[in-house]
Protein backbone atom coordinates (compact mmCIF):
# COMPACT_ATOMS: atom_id res chain seq x y z
CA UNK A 1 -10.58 81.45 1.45
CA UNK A 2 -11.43 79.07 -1.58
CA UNK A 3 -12.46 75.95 -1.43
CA UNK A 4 -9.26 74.49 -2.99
CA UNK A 5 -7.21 76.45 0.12
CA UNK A 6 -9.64 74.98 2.71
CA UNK A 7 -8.77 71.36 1.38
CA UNK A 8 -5.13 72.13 0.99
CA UNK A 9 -5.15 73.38 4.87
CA UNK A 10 -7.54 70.62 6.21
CA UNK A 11 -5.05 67.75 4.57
CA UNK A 12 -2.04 69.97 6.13
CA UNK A 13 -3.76 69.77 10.08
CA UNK A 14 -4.66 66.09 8.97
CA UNK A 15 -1.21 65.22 8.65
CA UNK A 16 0.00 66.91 11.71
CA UNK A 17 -2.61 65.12 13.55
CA UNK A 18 -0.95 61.88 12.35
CA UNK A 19 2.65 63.32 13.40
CA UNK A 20 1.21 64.46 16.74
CA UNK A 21 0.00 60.77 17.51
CA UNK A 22 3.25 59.65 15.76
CA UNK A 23 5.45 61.58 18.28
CA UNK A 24 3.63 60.77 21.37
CA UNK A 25 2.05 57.27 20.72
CA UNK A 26 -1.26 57.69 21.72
CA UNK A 27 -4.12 57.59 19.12
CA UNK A 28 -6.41 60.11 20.11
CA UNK A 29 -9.95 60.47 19.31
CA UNK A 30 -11.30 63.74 17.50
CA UNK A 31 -15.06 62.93 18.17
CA UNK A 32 -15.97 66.11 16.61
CA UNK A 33 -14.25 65.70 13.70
CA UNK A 34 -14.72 62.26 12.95
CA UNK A 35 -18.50 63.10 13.47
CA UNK A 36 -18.54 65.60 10.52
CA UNK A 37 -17.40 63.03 8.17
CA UNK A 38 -15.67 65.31 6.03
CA UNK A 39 -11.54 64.13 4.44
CA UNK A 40 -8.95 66.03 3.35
CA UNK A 41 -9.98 63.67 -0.02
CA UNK A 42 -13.42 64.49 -0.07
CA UNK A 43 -13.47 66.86 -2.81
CA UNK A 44 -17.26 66.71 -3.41
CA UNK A 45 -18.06 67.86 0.10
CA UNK A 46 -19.04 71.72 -0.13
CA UNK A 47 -16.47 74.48 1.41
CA UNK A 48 -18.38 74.79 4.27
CA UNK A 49 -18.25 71.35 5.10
CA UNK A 50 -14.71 71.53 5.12
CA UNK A 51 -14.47 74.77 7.05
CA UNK A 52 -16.13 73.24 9.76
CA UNK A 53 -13.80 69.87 9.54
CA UNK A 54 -10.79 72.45 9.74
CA UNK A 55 -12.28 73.75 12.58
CA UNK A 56 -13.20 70.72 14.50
CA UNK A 57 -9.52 69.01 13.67
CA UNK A 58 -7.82 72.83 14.41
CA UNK A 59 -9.66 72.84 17.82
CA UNK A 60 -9.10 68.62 18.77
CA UNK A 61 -5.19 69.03 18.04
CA UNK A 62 -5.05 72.42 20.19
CA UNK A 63 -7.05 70.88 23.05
CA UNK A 64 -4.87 67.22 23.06
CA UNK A 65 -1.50 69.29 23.23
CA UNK A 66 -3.13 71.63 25.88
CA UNK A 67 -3.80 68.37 27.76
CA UNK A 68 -0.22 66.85 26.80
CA UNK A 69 1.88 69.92 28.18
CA UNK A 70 -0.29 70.37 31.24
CA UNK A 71 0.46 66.98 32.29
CA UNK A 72 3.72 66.91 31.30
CA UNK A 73 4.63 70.27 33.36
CA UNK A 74 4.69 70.71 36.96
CA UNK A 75 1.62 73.06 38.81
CA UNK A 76 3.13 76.54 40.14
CA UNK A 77 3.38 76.05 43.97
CA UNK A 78 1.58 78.61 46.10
């Protein structure tokens, strides 16, 4: 993937981050992600700098609607 392709896809999972805490009103924290430092607008970062932010952000939106749905449906009784 190009570097272009990795910024286009790292501002697309940055905006569904923002509809994700849109929809459920919560503001959840991406510790890993913020960490890296790395914006869909930082252009002069290097590609692998924003693979690894498209990784971190991928992995912290998967893991908060994991989290959401198990909470929001009922355990399998025995």
């Amino acid at each position: 993937m190009k570097k272009q392709e990795l910024i286009h896809l790292h501002g697309l999972l940055a905006e569904v981050r923002k509809h994700h805490q849109a929809r459920t009103g919560t503001a959840v924290e991406y510790e890993g992600y913020e960490s890296l430092g790395v914006r869909p607008t930082s252009i002069h970062k290097s590609k692998t700098d924003h693979k690894e932010a498209v990784f971190a952000l991928a992995e912290g939106i998967t893991g908060e609607m994991r989290r959401a749905e198990s909470e929001t449906v009922p355990a399998a009784a025995d």
